[in-house]
Every structure is written in structure tokens, then in C-alpha cells.
N, C-alpha and C. Protein backbone atom coordinates (compact mmCIF):
# COMPACT_ATOMS: atom_id res chain seq x y z
N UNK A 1 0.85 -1.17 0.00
CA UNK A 1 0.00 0.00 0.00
C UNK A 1 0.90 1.24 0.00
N UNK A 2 0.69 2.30 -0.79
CA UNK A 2 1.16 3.34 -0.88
C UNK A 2 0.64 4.79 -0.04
N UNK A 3 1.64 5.57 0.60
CA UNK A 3 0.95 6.23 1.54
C UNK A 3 1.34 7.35 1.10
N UNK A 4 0.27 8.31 0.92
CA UNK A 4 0.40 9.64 0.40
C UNK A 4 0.66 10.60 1.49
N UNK A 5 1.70 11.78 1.00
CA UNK A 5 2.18 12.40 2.03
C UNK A 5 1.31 13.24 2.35
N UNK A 6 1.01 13.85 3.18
CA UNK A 6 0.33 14.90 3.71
C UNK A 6 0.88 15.85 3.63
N UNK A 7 0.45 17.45 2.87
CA UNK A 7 0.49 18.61 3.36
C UNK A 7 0.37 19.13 4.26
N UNK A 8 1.13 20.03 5.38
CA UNK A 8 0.39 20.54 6.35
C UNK A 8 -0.68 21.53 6.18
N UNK A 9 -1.57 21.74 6.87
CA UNK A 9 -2.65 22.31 6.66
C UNK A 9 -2.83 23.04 7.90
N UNK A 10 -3.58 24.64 7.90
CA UNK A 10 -3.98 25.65 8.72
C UNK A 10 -5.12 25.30 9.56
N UNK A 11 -5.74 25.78 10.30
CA UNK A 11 -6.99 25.66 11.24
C UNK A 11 -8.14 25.49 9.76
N UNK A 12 -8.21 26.66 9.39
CA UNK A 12 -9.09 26.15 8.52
C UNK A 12 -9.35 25.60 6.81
N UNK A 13 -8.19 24.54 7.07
CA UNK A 13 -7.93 23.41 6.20
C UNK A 13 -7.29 23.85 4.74
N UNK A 14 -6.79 25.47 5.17
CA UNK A 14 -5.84 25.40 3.73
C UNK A 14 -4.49 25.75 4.13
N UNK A 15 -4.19 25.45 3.04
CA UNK A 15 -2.43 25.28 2.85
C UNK A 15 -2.08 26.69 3.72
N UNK A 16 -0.62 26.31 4.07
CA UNK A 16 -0.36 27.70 4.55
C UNK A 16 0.34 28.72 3.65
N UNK A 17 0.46 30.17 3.91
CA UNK A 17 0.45 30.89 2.90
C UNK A 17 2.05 30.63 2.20
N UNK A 18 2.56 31.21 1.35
CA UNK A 18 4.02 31.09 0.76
C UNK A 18 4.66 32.16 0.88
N UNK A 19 5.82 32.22 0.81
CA UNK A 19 6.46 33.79 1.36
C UNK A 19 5.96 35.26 0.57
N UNK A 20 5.49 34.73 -0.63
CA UNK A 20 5.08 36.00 -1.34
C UNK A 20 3.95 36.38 -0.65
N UNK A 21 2.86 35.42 -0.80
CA UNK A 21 1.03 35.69 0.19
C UNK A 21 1.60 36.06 1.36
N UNK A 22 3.17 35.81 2.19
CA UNK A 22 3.15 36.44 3.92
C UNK A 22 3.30 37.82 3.29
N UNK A 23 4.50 38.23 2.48
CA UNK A 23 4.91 39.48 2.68
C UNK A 23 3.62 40.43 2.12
N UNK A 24 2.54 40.19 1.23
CA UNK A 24 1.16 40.68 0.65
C UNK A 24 0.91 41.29 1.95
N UNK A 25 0.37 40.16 3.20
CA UNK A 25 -0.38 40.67 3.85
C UNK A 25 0.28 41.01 4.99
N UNK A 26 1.75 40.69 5.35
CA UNK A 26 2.50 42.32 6.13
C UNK A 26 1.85 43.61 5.46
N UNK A 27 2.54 43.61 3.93
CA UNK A 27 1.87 45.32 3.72
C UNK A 27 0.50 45.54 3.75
N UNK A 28 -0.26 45.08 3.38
CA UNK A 28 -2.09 44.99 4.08
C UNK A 28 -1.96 45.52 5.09
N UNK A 29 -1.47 44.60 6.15
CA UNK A 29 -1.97 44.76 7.95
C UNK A 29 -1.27 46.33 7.54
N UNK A 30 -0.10 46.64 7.20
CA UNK A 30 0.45 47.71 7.47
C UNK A 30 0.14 49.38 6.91
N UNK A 31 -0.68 49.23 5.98
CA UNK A 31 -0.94 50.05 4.97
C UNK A 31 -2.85 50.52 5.64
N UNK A 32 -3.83 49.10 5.88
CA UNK A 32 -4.82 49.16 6.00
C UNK A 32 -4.64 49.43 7.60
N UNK A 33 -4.42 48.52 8.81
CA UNK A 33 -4.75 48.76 9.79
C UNK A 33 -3.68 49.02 11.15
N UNK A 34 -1.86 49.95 10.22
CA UNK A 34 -1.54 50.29 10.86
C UNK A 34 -0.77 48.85 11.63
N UNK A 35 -0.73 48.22 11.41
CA UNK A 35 0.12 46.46 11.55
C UNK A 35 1.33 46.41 11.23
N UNK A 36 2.47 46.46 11.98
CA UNK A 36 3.52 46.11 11.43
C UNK A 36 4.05 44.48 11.79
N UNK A 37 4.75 43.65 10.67
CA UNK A 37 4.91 42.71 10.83
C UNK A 37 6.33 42.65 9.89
N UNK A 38 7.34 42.31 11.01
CA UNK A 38 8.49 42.17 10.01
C UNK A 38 9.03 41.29 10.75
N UNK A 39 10.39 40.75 9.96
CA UNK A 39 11.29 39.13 9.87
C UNK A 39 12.44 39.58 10.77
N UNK A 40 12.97 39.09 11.61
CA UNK A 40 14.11 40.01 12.48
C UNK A 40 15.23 39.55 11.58
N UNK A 41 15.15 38.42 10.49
CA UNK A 41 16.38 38.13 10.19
C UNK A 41 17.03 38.95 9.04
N UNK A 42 15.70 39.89 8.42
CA UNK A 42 15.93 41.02 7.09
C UNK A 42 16.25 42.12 7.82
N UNK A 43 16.02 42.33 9.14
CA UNK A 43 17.04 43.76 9.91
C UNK A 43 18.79 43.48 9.67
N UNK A 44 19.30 43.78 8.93
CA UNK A 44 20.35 43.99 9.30
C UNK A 44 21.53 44.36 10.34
N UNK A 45 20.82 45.49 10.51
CA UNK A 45 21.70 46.26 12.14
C UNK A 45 21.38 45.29 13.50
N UNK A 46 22.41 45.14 13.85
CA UNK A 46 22.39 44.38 15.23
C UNK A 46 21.83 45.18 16.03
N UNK A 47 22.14 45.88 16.56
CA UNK A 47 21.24 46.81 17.34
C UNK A 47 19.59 47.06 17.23
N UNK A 48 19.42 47.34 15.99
CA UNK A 48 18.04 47.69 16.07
C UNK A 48 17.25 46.20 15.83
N UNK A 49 17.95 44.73 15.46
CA UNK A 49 17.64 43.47 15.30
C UNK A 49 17.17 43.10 16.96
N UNK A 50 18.28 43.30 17.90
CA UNK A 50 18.31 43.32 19.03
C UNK A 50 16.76 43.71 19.85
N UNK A 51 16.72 45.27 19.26
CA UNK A 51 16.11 45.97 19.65
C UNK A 51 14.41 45.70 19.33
N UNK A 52 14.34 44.89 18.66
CA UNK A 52 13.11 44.49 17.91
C UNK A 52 12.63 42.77 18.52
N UNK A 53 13.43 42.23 18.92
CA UNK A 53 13.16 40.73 19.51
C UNK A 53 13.26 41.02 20.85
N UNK A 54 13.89 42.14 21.68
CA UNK A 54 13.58 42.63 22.89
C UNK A 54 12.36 42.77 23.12
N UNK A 55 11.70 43.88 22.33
CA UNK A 55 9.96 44.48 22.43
C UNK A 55 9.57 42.98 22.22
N UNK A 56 9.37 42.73 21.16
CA UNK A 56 8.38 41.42 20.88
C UNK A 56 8.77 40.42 22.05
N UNK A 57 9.80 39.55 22.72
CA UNK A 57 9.56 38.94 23.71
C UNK A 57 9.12 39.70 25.18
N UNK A 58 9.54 40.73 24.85
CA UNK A 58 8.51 41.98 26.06
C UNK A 58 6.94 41.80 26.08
N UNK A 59 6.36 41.48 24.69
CA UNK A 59 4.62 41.66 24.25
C UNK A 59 4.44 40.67 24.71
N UNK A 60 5.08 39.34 24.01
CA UNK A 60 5.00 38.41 23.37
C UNK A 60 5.19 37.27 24.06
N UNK A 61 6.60 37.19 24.59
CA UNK A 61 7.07 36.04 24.95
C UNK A 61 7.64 35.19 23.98
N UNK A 62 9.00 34.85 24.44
CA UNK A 62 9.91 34.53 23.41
C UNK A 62 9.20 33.18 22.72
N UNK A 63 10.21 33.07 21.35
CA UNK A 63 9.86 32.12 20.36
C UNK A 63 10.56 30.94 20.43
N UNK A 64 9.35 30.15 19.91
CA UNK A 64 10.05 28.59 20.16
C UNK A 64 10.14 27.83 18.22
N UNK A 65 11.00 27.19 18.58
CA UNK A 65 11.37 26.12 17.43
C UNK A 65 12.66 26.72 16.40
N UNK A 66 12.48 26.38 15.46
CA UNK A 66 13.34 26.95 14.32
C UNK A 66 13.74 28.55 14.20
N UNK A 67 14.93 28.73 13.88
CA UNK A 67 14.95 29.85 13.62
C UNK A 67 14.91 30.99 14.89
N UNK A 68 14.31 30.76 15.86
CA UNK A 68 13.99 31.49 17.48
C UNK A 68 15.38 32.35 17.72
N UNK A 69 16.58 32.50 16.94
CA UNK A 69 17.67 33.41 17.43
C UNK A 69 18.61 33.50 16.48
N UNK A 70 19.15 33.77 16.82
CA UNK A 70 20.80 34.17 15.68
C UNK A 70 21.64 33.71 16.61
């Protein structure tokens, strides 16, 4: 028997988006309702990289799995 792989799938059963559909709706949230959503790993400057995963584990609470630091 052959077992077909599974896609992962979202809460409500579609694919999840691809980097082009994320960065779409960063500028959406950001343009329409004032949302900023950015990648700490496209900051360049250490400092202000720093300065940006500070606040967000301040809101937030730090991140788990892949990728979670430099």
C-alpha cells in the first residue's frame, strides 16, 4: 500500500500561505490597519535586530522552534 504524504494544513484546512502571500499581507496589515509585521532576520543592524526581539519577547514572549535566534 502506498501512503500519500500529507500537506500541512492551517486551522481552517488550507495550505499555509508562501512567502510572497506572507509578505502581501504584512503590507495589508500595514498600509490598512496600521500592523507592522516584520522578519528580524531582514534587519540587518544588530542593534536595532536586538532591539526588535527585545519588544516582541517583552509583548510576546519569546519564540520557540526553528529559527527562534541568531
Amino acid at each position: 500500500m502506498m501512503l500519500r504524504q500529507r500537506r500541512p494544513r492551517g486551522a481552517d484546512g488550507m495550505p499555509p500561505p508562501d512567502a510572497k502571500a506572507l509578505e502581501d499581507m504584512a503590507r495589508r496589515a500595514w498600509r490598512e490597519r496600521g500592523i507592522v509585521i516584520l522578519w528580524p532576520e531582514r534587519i540587518r543592524d544588530d542593534w536595532d535586530r536586538q532591539h526588535l526581539l527585545n519588544l516582541a519577547n517583552s509583548f510576546y514572549g519569546p519564540r520557540h522552534g526553528a529559527g527562534s535566534g541568531r
